[in-house]
N, C-alpha and C. Protein backbone atom coordinates (compact mmCIF):
# COMPACT_ATOMS: atom_id res chain seq x y z
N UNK A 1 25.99 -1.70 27.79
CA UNK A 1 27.18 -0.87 27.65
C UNK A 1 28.12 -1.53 26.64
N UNK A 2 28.40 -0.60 25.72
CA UNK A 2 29.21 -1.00 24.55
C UNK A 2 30.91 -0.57 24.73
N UNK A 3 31.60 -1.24 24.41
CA UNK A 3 33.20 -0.92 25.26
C UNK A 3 34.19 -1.11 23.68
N UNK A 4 34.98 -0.46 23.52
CA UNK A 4 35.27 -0.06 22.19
C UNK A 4 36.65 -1.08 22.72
N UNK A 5 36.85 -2.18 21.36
CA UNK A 5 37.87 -2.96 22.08
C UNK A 5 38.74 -2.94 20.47
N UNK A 6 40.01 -3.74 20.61
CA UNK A 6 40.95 -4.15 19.76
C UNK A 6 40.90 -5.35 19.27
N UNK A 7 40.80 -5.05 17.58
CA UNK A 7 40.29 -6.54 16.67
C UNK A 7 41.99 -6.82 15.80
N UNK A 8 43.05 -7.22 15.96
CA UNK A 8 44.07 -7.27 15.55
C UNK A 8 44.35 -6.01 16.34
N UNK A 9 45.14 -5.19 14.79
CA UNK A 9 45.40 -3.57 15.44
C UNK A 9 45.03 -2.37 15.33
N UNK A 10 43.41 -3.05 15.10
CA UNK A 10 42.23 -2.17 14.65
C UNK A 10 40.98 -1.72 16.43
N UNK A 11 40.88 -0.54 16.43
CA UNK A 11 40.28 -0.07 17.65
C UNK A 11 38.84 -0.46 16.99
N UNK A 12 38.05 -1.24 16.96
CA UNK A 12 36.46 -1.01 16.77
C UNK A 12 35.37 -0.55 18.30
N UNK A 13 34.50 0.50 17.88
CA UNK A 13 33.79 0.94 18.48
C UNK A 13 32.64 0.32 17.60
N UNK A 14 32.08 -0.32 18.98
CA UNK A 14 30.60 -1.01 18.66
C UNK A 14 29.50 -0.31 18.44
N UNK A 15 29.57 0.68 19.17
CA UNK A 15 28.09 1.17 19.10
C UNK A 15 28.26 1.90 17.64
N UNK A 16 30.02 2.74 16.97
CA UNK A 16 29.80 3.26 15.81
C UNK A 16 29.45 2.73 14.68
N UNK A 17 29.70 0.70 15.14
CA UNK A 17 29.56 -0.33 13.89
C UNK A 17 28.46 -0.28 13.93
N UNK A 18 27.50 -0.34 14.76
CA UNK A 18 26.03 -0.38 14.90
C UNK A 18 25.32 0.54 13.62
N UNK A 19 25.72 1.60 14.36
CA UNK A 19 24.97 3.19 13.44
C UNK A 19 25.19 2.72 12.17
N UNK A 20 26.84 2.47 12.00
CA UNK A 20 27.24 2.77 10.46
C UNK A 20 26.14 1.62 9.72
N UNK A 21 25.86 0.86 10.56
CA UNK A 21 25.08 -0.57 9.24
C UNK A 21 23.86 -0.22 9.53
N UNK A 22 23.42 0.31 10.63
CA UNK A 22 21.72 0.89 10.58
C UNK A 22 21.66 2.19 9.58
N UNK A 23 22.30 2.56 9.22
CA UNK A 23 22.72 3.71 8.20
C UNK A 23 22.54 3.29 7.12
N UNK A 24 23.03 2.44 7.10
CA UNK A 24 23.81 1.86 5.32
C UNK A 24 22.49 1.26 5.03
N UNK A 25 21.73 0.65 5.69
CA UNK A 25 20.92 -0.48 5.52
C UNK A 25 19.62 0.48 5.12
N UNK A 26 19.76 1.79 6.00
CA UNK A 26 18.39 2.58 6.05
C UNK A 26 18.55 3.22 4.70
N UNK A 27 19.30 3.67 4.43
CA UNK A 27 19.52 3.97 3.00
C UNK A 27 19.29 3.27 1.96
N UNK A 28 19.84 1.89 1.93
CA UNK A 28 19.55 1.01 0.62
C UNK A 28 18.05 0.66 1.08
N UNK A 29 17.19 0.29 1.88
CA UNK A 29 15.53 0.85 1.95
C UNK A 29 15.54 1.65 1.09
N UNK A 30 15.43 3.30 1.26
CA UNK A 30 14.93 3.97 1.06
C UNK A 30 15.39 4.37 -0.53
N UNK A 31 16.34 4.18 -0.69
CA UNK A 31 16.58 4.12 -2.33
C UNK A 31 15.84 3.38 -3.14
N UNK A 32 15.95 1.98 -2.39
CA UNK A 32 15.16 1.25 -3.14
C UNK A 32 13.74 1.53 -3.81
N UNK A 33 13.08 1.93 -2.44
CA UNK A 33 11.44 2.54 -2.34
C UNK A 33 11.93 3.85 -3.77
N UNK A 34 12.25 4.54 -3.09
CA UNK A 34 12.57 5.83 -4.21
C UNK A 34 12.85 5.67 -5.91
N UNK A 35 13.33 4.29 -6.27
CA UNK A 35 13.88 3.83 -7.45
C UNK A 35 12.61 3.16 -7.97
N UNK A 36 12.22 2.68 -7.18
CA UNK A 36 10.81 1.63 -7.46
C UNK A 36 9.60 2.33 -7.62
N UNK A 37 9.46 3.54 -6.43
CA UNK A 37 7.99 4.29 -6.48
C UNK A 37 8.38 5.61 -7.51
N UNK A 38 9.31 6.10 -8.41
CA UNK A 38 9.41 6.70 -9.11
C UNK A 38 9.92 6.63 -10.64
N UNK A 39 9.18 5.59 -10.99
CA UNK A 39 9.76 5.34 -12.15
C UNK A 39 8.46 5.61 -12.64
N UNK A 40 8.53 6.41 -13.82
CA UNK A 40 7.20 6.96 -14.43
C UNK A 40 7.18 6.59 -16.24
N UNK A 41 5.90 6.51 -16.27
CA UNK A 41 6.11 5.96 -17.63
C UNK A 41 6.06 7.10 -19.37
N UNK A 42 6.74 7.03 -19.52
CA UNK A 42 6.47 8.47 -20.70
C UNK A 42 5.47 8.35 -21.26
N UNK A 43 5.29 7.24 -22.04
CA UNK A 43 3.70 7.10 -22.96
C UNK A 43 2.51 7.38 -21.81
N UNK A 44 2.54 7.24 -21.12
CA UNK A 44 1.11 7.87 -20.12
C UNK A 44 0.17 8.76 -20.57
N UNK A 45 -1.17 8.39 -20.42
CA UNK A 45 -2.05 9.77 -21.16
C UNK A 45 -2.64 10.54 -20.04
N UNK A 46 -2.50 10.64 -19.04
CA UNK A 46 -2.79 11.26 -18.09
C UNK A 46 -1.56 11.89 -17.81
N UNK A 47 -1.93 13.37 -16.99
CA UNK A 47 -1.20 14.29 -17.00
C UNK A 47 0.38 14.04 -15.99
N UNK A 48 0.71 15.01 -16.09
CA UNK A 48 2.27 14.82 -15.80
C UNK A 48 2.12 14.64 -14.32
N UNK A 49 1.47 15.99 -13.70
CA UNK A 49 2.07 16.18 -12.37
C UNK A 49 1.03 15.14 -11.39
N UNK A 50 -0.36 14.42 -12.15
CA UNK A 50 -1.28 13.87 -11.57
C UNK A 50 -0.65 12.53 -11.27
N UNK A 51 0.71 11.91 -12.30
CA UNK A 51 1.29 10.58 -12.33
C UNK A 51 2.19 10.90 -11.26
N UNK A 52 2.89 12.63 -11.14
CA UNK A 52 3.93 12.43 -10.00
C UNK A 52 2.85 12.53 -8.42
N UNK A 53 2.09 13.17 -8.51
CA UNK A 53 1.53 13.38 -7.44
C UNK A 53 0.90 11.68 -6.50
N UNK A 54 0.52 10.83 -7.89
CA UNK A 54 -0.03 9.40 -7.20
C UNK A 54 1.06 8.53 -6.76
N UNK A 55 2.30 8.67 -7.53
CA UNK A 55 3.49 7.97 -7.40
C UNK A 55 4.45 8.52 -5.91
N UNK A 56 3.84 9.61 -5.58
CA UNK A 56 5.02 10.66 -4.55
C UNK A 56 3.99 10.04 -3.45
N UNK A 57 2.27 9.62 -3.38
CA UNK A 57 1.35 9.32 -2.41
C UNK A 57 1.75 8.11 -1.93
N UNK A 58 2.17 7.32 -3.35
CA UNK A 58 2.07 5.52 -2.58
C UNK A 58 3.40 5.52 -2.24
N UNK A 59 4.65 6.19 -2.76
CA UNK A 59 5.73 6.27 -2.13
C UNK A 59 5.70 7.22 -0.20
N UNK A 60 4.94 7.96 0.34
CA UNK A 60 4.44 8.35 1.00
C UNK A 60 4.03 7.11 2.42
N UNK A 61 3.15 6.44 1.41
CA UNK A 61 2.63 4.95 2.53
C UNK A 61 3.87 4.01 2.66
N UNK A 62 4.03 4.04 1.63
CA UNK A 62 5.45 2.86 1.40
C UNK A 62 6.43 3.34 2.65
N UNK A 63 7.04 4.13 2.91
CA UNK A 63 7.74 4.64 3.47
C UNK A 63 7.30 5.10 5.08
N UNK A 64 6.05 5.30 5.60
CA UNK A 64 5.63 5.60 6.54
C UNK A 64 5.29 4.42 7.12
N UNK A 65 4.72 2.68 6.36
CA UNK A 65 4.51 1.75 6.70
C UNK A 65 6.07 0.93 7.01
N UNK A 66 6.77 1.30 6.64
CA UNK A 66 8.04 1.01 6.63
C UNK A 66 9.00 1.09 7.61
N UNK A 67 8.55 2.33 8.13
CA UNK A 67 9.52 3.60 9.14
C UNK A 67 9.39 3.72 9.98
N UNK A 68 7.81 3.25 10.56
CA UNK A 68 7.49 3.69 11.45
C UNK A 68 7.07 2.89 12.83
């Protein structure tokens, strides 16, 4: 049981500090993955949607090995 107490003359609720940094944290993950598994290369000689389709797969594992 989490009990929302007074830090100076600030009310903090624990369990909302909780969320907010399991939030924040789950996000900068998943950006990261997203920034990293989608960066595609222009000179590529293979087709467009075959580079997004392999890049959207391993971002796929990345994220399910991650998450789950």
């Amino acid at each position: 049981m989490m009990k929302s107490t007074l830090v100076g003359i600030i009310r903090v609720d624990p369990k909302q500090l909780l969320e907010d940094g399991i939030r924040k944290e789950l996000v900068k993950h998943i950006a990261t993955a997203l920034h990293t598994g989608l960066t595609f290369n222009p000179k590529a000689k293979v087709g467009a949607m075959l580079v997004f389709a392999q890049a959207y797969h391993k971002l796929g594992v990345f994220i399910q090995s991650h998450f789950t």
